[in-house]
Protein backbone atom coordinates (compact mmCIF):
# COMPACT_ATOMS: atom_id res chain seq x y z
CA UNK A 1 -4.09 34.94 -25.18
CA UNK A 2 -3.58 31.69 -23.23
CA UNK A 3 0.08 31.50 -21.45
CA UNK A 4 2.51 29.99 -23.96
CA UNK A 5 4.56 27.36 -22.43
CA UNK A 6 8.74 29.03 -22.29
CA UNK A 7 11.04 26.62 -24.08
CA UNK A 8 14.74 28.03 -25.33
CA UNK A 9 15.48 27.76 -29.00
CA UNK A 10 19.09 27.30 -30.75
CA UNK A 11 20.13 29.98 -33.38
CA UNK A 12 19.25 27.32 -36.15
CA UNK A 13 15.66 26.44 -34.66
CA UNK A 14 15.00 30.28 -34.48
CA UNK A 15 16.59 30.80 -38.22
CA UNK A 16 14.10 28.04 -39.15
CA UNK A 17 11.46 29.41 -37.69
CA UNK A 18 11.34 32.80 -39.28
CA UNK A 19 12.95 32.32 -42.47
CA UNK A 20 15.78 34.27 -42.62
CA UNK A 21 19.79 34.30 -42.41
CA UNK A 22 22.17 34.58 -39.60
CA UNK A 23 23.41 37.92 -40.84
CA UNK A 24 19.63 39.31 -41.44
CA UNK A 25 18.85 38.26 -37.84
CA UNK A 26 21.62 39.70 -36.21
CA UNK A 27 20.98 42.58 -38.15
CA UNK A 28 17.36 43.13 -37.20
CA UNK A 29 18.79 42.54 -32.99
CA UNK A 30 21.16 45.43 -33.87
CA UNK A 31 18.52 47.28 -34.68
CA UNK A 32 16.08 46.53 -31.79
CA UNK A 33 13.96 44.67 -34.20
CA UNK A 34 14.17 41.37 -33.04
CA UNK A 35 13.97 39.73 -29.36
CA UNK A 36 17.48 39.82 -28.19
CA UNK A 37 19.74 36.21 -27.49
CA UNK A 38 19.67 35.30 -23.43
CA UNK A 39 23.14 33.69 -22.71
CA UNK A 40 23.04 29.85 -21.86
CA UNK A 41 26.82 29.46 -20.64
CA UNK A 42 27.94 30.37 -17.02
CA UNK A 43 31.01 31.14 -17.72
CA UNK A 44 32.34 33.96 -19.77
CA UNK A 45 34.03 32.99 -22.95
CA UNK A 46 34.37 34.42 -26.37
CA UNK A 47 31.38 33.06 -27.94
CA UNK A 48 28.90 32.37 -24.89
CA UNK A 49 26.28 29.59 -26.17
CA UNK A 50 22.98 31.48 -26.59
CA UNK A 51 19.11 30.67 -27.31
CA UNK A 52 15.93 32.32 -27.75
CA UNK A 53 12.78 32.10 -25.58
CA UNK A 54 10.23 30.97 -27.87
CA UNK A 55 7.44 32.65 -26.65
CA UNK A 56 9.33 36.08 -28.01
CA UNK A 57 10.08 34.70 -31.08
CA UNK A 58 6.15 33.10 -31.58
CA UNK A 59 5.59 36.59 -30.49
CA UNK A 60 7.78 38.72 -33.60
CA UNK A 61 6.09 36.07 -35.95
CA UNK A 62 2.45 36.92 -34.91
CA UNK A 63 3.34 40.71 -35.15
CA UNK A 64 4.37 40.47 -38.62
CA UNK A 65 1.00 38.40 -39.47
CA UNK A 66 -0.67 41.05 -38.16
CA UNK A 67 1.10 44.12 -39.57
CA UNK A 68 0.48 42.06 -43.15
CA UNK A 69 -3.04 41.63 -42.53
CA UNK A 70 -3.91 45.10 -41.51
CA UNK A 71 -1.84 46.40 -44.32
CA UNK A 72 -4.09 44.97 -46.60
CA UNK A 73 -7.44 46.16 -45.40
């Protein structure tokens, strides 16, 4: 696989991306299922600003292709 260029993503680009709701997705990071948040802020507040790497997230999408398509063999 050729080396996929690392850009951050917001919460709403990455809820975009894959279709689902905020509660869904931090549902599935609860559970390990989903690439965890990095934190974007320095400084330690109550709600940090966070973002995804998108080569993670391009990553969960292509493993979900492929658990479809070989389910269906």
């Amino acid at each position: 696989m050729a080396e996929q260029q690392k850009v951050i993503l917001r919460r709403a680009q990455v809820l975009a991306l894959v279709g689902m709701g905020k509660s869904m997705l931090y549902s599935l990071i609860a559970d390990g299922e989903f690439p965890r948040p990095i934190t974007l802020s320095g400084r330690s507040s109550r709600r940090p600003a966070v973002g995804w790497v998108s080569s993670e997230i391009q990553d969960w999408i292509d493993e979900r292709i492929s658990r479809r398509d070989t389910q269906n063999i």
